[in-house]
Structure formats: structure tokens, C-alpha cells
PDB file of N, CA and C in Angstrom:
ATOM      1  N   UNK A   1     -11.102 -59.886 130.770  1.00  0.00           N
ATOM      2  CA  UNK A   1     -11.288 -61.309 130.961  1.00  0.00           C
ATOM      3  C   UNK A   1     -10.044 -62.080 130.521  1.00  0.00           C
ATOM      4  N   UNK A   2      -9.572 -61.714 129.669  1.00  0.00           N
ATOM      5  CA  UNK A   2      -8.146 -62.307 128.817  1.00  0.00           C
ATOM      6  C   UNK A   2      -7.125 -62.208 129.937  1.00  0.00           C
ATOM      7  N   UNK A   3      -6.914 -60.792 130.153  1.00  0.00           N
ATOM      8  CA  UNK A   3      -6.297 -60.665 131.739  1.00  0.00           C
ATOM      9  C   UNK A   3      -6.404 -61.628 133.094  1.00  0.00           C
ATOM     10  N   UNK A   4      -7.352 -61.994 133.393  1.00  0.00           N
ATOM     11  CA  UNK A   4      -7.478 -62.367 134.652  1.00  0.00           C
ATOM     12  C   UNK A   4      -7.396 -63.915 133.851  1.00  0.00           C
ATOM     13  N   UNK A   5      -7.647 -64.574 132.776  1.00  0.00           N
ATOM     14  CA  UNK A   5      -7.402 -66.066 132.758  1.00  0.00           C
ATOM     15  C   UNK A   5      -5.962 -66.080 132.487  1.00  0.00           C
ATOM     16  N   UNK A   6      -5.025 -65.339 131.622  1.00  0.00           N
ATOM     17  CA  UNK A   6      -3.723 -65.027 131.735  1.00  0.00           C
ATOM     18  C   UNK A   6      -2.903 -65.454 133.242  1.00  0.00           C
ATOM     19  N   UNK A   7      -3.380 -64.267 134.194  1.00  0.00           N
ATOM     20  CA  UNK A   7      -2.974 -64.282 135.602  1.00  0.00           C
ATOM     21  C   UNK A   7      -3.495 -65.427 136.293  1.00  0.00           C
ATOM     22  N   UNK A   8      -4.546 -66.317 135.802  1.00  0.00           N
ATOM     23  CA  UNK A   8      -4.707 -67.305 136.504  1.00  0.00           C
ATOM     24  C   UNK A   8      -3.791 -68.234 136.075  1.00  0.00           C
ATOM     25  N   UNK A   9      -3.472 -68.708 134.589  1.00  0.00           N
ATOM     26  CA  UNK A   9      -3.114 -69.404 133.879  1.00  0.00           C
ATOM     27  C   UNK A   9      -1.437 -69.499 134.640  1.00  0.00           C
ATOM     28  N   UNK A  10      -0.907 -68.132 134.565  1.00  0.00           N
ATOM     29  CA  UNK A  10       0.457 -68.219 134.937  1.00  0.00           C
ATOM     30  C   UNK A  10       0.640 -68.773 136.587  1.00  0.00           C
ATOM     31  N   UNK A  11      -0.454 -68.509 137.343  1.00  0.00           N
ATOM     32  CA  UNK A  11      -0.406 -68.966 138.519  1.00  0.00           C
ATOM     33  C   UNK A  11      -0.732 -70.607 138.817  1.00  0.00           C
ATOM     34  N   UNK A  12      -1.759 -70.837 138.327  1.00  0.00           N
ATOM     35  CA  UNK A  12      -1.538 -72.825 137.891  1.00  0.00           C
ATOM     36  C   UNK A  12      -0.239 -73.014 137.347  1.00  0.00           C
ATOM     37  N   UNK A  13       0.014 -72.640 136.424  1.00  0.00           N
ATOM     38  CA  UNK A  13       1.179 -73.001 135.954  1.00  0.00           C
ATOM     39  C   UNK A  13       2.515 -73.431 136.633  1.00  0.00           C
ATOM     40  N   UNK A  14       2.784 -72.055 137.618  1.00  0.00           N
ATOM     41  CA  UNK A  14       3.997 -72.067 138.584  1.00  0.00           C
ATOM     42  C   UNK A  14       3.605 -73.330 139.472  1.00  0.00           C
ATOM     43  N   UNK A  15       2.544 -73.275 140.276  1.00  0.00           N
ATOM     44  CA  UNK A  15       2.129 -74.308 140.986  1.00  0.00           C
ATOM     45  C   UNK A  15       2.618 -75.593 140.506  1.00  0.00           C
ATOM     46  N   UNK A  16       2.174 -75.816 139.281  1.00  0.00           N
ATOM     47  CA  UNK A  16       2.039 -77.393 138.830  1.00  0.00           C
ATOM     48  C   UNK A  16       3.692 -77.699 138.669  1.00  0.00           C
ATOM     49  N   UNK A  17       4.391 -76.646 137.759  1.00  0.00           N
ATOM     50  CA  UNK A  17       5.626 -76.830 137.346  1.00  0.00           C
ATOM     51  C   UNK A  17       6.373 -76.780 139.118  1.00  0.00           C
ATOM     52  N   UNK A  18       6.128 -76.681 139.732  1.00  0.00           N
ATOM     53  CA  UNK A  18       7.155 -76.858 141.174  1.00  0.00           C
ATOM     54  C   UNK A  18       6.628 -78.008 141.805  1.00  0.00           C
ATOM     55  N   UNK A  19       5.226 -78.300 141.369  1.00  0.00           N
ATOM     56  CA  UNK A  19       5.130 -79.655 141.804  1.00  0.00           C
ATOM     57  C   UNK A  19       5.593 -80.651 141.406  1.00  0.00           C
ATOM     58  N   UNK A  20       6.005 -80.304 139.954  1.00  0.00           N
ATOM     59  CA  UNK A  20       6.351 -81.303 139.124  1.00  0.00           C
ATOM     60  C   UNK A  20       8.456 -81.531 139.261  1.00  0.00           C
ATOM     61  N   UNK A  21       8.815 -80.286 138.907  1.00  0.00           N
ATOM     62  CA  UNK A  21      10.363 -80.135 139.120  1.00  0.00           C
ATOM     63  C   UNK A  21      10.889 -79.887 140.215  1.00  0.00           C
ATOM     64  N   UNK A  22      10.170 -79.810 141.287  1.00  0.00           N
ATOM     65  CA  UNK A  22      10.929 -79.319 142.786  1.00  0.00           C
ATOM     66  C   UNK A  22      10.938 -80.761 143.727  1.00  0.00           C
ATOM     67  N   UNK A  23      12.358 -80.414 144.645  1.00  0.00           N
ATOM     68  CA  UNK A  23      12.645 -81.974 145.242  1.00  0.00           C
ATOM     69  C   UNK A  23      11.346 -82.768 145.647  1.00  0.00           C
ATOM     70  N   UNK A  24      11.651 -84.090 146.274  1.00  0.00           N
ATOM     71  CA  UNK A  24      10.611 -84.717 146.579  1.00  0.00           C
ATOM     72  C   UNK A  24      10.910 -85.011 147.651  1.00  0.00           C
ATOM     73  N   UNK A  25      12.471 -85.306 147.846  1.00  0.00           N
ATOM     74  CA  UNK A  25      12.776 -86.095 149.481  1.00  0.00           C
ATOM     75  C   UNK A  25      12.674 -85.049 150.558  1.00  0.00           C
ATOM     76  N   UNK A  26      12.119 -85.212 151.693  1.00  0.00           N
ATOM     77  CA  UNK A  26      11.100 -84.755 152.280  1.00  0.00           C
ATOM     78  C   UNK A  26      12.416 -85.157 153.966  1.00  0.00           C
ATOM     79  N   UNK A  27      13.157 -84.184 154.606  1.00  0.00           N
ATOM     80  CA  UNK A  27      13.700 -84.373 155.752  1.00  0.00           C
ATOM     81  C   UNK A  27      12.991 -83.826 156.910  1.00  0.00           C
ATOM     82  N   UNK A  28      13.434 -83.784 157.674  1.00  0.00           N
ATOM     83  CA  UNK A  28      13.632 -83.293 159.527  1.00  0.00           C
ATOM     84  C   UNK A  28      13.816 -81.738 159.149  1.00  0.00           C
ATOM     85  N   UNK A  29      14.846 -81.103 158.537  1.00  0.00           N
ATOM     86  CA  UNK A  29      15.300 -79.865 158.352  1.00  0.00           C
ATOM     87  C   UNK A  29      14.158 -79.315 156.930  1.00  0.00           C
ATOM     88  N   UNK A  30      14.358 -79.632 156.586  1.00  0.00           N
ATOM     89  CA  UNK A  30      13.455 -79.427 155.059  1.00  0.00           C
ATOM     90  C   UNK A  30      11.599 -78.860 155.441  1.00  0.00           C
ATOM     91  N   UNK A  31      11.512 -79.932 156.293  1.00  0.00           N
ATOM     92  CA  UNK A  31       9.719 -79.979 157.166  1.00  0.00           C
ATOM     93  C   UNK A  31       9.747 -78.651 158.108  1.00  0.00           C
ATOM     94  N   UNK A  32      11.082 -78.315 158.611  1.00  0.00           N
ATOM     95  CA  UNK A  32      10.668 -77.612 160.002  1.00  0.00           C
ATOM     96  C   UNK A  32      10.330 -76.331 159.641  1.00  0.00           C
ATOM     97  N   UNK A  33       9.716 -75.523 160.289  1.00  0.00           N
ATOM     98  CA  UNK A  33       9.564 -74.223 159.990  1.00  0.00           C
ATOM     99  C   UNK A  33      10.657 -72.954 159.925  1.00  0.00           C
ATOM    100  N   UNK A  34      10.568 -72.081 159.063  1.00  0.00           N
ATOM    101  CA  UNK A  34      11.231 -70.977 158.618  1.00  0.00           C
ATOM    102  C   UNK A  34      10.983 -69.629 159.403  1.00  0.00           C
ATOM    103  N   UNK A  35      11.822 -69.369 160.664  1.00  0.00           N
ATOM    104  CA  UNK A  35      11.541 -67.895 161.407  1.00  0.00           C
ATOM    105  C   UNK A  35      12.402 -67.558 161.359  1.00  0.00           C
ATOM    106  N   UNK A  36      12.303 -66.743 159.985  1.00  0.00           N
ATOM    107  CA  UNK A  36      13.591 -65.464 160.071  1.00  0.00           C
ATOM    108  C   UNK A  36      14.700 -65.845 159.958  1.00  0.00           C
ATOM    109  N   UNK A  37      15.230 -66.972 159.571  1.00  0.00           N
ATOM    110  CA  UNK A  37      16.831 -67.762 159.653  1.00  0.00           C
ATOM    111  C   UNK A  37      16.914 -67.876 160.989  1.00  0.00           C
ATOM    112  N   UNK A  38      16.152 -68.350 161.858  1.00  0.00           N
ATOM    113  CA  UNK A  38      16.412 -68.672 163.082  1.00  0.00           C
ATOM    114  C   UNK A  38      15.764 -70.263 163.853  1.00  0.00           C
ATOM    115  N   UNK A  39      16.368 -70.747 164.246  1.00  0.00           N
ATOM    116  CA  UNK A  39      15.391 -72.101 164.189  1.00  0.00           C
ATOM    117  C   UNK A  39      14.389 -71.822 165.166  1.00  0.00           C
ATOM    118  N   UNK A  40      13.315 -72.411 165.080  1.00  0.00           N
ATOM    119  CA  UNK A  40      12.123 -71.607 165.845  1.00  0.00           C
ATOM    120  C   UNK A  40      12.230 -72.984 167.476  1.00  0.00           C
ATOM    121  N   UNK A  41      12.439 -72.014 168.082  1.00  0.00           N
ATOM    122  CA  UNK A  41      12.173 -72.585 169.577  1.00  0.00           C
ATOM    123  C   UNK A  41      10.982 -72.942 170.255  1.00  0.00           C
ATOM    124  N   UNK A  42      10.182 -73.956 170.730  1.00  0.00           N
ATOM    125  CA  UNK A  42       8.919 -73.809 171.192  1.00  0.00           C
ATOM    126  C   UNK A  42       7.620 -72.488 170.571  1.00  0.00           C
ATOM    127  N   UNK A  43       7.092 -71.853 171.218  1.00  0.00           N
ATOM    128  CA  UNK A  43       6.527 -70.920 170.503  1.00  0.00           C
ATOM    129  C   UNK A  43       5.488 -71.063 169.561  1.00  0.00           C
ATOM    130  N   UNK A  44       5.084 -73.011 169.075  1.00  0.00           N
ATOM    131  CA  UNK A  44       3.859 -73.728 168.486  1.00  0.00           C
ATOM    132  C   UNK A  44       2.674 -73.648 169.253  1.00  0.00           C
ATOM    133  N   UNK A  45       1.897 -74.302 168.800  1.00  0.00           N
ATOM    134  CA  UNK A  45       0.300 -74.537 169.078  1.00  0.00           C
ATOM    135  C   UNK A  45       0.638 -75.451 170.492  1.00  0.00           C
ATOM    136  N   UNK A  46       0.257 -74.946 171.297  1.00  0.00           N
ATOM    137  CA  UNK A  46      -0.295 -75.807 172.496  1.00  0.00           C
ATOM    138  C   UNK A  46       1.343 -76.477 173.866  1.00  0.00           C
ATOM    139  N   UNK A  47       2.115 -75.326 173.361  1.00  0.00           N
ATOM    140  CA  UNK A  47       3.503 -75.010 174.325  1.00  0.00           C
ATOM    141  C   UNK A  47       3.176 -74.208 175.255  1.00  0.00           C
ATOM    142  N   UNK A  48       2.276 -73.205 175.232  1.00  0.00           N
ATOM    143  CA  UNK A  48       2.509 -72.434 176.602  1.00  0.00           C
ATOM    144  C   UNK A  48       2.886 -71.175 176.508  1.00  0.00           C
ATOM    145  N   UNK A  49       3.691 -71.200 175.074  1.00  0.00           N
ATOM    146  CA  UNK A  49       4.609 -69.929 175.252  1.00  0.00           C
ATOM    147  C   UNK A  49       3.968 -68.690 174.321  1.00  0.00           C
ATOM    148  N   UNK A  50       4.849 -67.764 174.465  1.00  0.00           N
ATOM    149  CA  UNK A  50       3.711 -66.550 173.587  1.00  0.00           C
ATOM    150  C   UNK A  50       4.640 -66.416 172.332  1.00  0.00           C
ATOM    151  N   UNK A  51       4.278 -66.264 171.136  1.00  0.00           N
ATOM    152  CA  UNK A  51       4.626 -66.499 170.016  1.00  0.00           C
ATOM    153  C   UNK A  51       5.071 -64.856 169.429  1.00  0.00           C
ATOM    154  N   UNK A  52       6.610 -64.444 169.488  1.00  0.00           N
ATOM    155  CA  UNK A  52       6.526 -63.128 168.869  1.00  0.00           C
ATOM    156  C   UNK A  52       5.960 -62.768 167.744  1.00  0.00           C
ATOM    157  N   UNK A  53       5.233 -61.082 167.384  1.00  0.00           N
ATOM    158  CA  UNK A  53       4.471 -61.386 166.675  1.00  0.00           C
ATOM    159  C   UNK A  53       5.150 -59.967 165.545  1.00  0.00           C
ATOM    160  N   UNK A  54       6.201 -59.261 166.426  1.00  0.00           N
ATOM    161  CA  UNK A  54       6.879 -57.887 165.795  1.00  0.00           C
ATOM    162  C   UNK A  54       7.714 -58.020 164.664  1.00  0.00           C
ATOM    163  N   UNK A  55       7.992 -59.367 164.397  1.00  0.00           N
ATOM    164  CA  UNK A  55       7.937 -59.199 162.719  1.00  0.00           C
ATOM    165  C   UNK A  55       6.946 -58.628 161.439  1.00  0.00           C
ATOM    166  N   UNK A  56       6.165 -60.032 161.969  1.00  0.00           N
ATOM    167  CA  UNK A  56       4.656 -59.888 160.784  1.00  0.00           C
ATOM    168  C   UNK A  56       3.934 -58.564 160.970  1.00  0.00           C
ATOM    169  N   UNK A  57       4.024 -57.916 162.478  1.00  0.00           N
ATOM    170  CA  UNK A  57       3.754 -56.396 162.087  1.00  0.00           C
ATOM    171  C   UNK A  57       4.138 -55.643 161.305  1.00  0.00           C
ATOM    172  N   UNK A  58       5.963 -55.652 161.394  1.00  0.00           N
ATOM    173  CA  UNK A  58       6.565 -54.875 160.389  1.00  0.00           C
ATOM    174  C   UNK A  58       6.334 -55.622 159.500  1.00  0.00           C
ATOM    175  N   UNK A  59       6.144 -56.805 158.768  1.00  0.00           N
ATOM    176  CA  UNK A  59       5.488 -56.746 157.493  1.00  0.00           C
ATOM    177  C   UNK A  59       4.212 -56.555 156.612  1.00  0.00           C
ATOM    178  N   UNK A  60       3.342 -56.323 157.852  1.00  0.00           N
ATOM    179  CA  UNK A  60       2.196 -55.782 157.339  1.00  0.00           C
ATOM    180  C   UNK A  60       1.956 -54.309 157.213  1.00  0.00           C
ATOM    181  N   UNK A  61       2.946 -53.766 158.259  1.00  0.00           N
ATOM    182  CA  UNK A  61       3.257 -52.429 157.695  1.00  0.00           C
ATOM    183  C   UNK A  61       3.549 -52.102 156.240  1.00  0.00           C
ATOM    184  N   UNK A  62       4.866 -53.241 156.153  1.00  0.00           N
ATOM    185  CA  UNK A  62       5.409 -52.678 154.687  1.00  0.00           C
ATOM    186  C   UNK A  62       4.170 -52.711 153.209  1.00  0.00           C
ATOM    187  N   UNK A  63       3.497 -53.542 153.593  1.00  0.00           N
ATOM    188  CA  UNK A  63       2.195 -53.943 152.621  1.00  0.00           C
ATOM    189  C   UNK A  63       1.559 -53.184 152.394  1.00  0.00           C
ATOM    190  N   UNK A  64       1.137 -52.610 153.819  1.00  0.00           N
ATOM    191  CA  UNK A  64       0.173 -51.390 153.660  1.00  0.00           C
ATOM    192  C   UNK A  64       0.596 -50.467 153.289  1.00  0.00           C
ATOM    193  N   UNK A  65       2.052 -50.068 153.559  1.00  0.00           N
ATOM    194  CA  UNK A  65       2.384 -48.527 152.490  1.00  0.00           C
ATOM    195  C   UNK A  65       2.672 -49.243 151.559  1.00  0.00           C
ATOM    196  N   UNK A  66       2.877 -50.495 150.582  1.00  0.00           N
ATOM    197  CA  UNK A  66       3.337 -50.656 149.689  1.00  0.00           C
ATOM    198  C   UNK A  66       2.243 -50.264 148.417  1.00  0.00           C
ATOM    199  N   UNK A  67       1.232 -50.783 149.421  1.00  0.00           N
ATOM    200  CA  UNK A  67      -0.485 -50.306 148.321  1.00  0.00           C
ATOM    201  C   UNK A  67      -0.393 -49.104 148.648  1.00  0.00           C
ATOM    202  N   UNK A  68      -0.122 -48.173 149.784  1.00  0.00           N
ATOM    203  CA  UNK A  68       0.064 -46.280 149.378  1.00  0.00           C
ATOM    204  C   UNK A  68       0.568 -46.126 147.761  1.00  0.00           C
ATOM    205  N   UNK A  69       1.674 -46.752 147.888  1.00  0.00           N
ATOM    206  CA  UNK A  69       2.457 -46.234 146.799  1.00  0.00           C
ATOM    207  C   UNK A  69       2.058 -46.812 145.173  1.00  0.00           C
ATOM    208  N   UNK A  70       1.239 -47.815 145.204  1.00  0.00           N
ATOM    209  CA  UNK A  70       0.405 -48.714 144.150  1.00  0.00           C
ATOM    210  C   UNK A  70      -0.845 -47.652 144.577  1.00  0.00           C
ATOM    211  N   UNK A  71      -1.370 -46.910 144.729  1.00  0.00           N
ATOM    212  CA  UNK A  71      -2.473 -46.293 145.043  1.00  0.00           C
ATOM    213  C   UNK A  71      -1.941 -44.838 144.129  1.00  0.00           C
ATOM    214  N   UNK A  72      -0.933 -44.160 145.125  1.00  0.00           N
ATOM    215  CA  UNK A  72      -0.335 -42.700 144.254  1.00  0.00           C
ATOM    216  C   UNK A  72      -0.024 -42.843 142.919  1.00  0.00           C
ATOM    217  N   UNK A  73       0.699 -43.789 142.493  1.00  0.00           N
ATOM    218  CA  UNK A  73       1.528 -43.659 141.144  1.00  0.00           C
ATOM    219  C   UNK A  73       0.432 -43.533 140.509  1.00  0.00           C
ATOM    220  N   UNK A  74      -0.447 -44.027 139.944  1.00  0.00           N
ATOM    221  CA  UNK A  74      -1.494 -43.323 139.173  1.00  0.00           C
ATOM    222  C   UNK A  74      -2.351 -42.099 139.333  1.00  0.00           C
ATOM    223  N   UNK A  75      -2.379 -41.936 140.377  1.00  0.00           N
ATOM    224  CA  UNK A  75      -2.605 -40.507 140.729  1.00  0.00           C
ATOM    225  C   UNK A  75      -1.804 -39.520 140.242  1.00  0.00           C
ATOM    226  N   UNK A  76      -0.400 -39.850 140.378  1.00  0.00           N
ATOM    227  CA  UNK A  76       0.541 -39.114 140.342  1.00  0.00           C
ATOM    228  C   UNK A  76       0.643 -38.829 138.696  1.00  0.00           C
ATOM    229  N   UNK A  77       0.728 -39.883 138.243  1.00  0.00           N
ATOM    230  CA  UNK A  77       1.207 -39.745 136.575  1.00  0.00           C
ATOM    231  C   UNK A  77       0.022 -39.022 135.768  1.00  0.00           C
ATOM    232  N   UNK A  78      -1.685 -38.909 136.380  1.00  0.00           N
ATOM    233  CA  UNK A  78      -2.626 -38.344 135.481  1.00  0.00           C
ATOM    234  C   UNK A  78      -2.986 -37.117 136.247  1.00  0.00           C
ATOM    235  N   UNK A  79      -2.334 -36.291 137.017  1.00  0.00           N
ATOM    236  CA  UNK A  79      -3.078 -35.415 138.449  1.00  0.00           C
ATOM    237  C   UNK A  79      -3.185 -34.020 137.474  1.00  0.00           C
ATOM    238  N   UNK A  80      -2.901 -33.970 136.117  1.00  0.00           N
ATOM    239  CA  UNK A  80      -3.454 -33.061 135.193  1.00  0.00           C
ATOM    240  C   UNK A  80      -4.699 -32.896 134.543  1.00  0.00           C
ATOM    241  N   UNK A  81      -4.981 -34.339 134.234  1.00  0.00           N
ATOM    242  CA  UNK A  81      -6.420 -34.565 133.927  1.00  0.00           C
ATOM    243  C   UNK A  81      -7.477 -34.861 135.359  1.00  0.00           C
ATOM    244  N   UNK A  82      -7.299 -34.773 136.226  1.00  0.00           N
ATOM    245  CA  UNK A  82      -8.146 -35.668 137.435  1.00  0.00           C
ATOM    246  C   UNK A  82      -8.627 -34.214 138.029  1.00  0.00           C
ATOM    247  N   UNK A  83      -9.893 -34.939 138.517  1.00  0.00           N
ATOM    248  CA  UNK A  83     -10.984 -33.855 138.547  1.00  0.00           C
ATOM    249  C   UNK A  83     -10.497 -33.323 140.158  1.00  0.00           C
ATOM    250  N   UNK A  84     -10.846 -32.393 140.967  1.00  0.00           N
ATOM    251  CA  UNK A  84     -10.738 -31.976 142.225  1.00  0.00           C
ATOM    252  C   UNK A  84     -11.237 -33.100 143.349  1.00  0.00           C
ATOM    253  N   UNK A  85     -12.330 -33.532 142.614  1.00  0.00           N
ATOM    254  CA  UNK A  85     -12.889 -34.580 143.748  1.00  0.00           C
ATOM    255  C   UNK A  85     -11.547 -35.729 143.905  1.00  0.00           C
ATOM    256  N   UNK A  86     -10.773 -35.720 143.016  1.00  0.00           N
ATOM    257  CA  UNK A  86      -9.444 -36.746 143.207  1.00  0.00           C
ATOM    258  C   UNK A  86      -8.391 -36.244 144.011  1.00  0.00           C
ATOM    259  N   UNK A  87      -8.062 -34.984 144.336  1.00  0.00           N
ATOM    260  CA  UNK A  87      -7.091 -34.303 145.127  1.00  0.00           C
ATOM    261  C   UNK A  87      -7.940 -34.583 146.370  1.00  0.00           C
ATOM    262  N   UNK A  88      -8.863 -34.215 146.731  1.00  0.00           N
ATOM    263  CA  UNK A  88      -9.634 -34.527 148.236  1.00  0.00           C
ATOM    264  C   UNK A  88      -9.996 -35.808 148.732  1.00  0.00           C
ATOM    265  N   UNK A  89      -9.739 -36.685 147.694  1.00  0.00           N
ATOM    266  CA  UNK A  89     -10.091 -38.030 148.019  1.00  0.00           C
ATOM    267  C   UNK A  89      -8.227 -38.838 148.186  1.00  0.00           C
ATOM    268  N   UNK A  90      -7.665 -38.585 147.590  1.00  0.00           N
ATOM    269  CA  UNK A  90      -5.699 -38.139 147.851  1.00  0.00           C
ATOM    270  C   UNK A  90      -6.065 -37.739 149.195  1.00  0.00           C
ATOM    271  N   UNK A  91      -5.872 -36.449 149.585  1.00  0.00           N
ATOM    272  CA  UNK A  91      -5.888 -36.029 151.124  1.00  0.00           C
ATOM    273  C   UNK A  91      -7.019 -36.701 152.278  1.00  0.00           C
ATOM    274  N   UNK A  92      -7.631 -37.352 151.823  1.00  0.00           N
ATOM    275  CA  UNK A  92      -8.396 -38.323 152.768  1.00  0.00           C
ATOM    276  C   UNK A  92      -7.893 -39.493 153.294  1.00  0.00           C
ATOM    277  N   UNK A  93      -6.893 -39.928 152.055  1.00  0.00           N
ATOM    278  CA  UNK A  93      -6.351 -41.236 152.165  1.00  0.00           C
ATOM    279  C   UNK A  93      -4.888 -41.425 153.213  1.00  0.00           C
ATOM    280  N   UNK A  94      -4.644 -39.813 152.701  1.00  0.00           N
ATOM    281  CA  UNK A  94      -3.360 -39.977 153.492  1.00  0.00           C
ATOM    282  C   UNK A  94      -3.491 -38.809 155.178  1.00  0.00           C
ATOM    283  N   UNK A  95      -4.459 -38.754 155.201  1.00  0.00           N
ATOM    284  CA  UNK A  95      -4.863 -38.636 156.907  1.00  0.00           C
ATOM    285  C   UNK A  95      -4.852 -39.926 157.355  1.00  0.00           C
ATOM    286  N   UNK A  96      -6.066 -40.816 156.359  1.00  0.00           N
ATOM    287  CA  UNK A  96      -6.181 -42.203 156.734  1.00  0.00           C
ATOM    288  C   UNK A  96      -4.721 -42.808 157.207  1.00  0.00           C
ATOM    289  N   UNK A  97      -4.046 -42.688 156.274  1.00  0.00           N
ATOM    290  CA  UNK A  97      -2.712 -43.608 156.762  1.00  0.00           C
ATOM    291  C   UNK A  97      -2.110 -43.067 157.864  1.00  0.00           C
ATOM    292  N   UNK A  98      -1.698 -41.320 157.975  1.00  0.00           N
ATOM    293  CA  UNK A  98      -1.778 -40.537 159.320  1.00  0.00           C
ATOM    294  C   UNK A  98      -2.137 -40.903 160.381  1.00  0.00           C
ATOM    295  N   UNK A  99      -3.102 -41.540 160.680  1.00  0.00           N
ATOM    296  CA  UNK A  99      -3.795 -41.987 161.743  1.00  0.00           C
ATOM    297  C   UNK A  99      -3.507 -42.527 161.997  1.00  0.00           C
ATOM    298  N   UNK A 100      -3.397 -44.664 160.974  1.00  0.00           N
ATOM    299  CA  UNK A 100      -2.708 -46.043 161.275  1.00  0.00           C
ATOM    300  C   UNK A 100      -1.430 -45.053 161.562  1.00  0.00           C
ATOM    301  N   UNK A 101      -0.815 -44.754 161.531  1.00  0.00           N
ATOM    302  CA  UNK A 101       0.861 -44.271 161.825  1.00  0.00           C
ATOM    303  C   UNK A 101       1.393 -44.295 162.550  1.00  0.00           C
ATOM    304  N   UNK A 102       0.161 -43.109 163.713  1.00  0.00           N
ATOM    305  CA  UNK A 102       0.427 -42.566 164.596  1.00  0.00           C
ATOM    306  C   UNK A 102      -0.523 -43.577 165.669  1.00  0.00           C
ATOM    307  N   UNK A 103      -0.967 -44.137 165.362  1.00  0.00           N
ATOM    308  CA  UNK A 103      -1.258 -45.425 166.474  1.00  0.00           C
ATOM    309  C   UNK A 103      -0.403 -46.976 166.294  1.00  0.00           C
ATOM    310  N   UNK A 104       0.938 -46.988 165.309  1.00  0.00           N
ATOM    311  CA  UNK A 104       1.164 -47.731 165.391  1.00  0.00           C
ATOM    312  C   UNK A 104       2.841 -47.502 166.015  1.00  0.00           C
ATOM    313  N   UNK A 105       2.646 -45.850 165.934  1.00  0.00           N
ATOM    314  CA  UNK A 105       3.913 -44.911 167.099  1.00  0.00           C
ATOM    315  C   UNK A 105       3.770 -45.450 168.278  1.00  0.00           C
ATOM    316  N   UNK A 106       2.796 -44.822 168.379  1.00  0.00           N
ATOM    317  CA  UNK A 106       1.953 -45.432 170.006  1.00  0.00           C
ATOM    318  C   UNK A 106       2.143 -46.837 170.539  1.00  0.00           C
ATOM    319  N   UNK A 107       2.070 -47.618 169.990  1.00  0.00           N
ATOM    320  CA  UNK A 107       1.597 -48.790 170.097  1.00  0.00           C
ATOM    321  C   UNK A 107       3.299 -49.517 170.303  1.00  0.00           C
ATOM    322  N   UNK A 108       4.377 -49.079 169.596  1.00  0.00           N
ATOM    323  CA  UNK A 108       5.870 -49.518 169.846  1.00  0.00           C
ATOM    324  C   UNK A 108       6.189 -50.183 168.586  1.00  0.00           C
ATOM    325  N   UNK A 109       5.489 -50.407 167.626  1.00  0.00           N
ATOM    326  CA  UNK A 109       5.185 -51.389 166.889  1.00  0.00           C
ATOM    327  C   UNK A 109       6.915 -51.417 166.005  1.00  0.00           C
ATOM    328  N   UNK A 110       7.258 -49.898 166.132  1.00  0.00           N
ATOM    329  CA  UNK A 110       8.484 -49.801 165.123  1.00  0.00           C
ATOM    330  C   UNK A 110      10.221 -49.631 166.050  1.00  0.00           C
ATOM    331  N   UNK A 111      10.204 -50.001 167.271  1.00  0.00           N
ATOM    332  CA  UNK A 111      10.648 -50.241 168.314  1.00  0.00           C
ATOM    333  C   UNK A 111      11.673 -50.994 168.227  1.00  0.00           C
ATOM    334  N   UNK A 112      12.624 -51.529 167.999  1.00  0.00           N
ATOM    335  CA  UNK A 112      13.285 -52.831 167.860  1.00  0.00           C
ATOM    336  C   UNK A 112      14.136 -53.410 169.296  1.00  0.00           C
ATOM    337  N   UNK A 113      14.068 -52.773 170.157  1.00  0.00           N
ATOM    338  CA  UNK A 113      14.430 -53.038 171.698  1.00  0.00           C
ATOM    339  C   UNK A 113      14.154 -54.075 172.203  1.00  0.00           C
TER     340      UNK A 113
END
């Protein structure tokens, strides 16, 4: 419980303190949106156009193995004490990801063409 009001605490915190110390004057450039260091061309709500989307894939890729690897390291550091049912539940997980992988092979997703 100390934990999670901690982690809340520090998260109000940042909030308030950038509300409080971060600029105020408010431009044209400042307002517009952020794609990739690129200024975003049409591609909004109600243009017509189709909105690329092969970034935020590759970053939801990176997320999802990023929790692989927030998932193993504790596995990894106690796999002396951990019962068998933890090695088979390990090899379940990483078929699981096997699978997203190989449908996201398929799919072009990692493609940059």
C-alpha cells in the first residue's frame, strides 16, 4: 500500500510540477502535432486520407517484448528455486510470443519498404 501511494504520489507530483514550471505561451508550432519529426500532412479526422499506422506497430511491438523481458528476468534470477510447473508455464509463454511473431512476419509488419 505504501508502494502504490508512493507511485501515485510521484506521479501527481510530476503532473502538477509541469503544470506549474512548464511554458505557458501557447503557438501555431507548439499546438501542432508531433509525427516522428516530421510535420504531419493531412492524415486527421475527417480528410479522406488513410493515416500510416507502421510506426505505432513497431512500437507496440517493442512493448510487447519489452514485458517478455520484464516477465523472464525474474524467472531467470530464481529458476533454482522455481518449481517445474514454472519451466512449462516459461515454454508456454514463449510459443505464445512464437505465434504473435510469426503472424506479424506474415502480416509485413517489420518491412520498412
Amino acid at each position: 500500500m505504501i508502494m502504490l501511494l508512493v507511485a501515485l504520489g510521484i506521479g501527481v507530483l510530476a503532473v502538477v510540477a509541469s503544470a506549474l514550471l512548464g511554458p505557458k505561451k501557447a503557438t501555431r508550432t507548439k499546438l501542432m502535432a508531433y509525427e516522428s519529426g516530421n510535420d504531419p500532412e493531412g492524415g486527421g479526422v475527417g480528410t479522406g486520407q488513410r493515416f500510416p499506422v507502421h510506426f505505432y506497430l513497431v512500437a507496440m511491438l517493442f512493448i510487447v517484448f519489452d514485458i517478455e523481458t520484464a516477465f523472464f528476468y525474474p524467472l531467470a534470477a530464481a529458476y533454482q528455486k522455481l518449481v517445474p510447473f514454472a519451466f512449462w508455464e516459461a515454454v508456454t509463454f514463449v510459443g505464445l510470443l512464437l505465434v504473435g511473431y510469426y503472424y506479424i512476419l506474415k502480416k509485413g509488419v517489420l518491412e520498412w519498404t
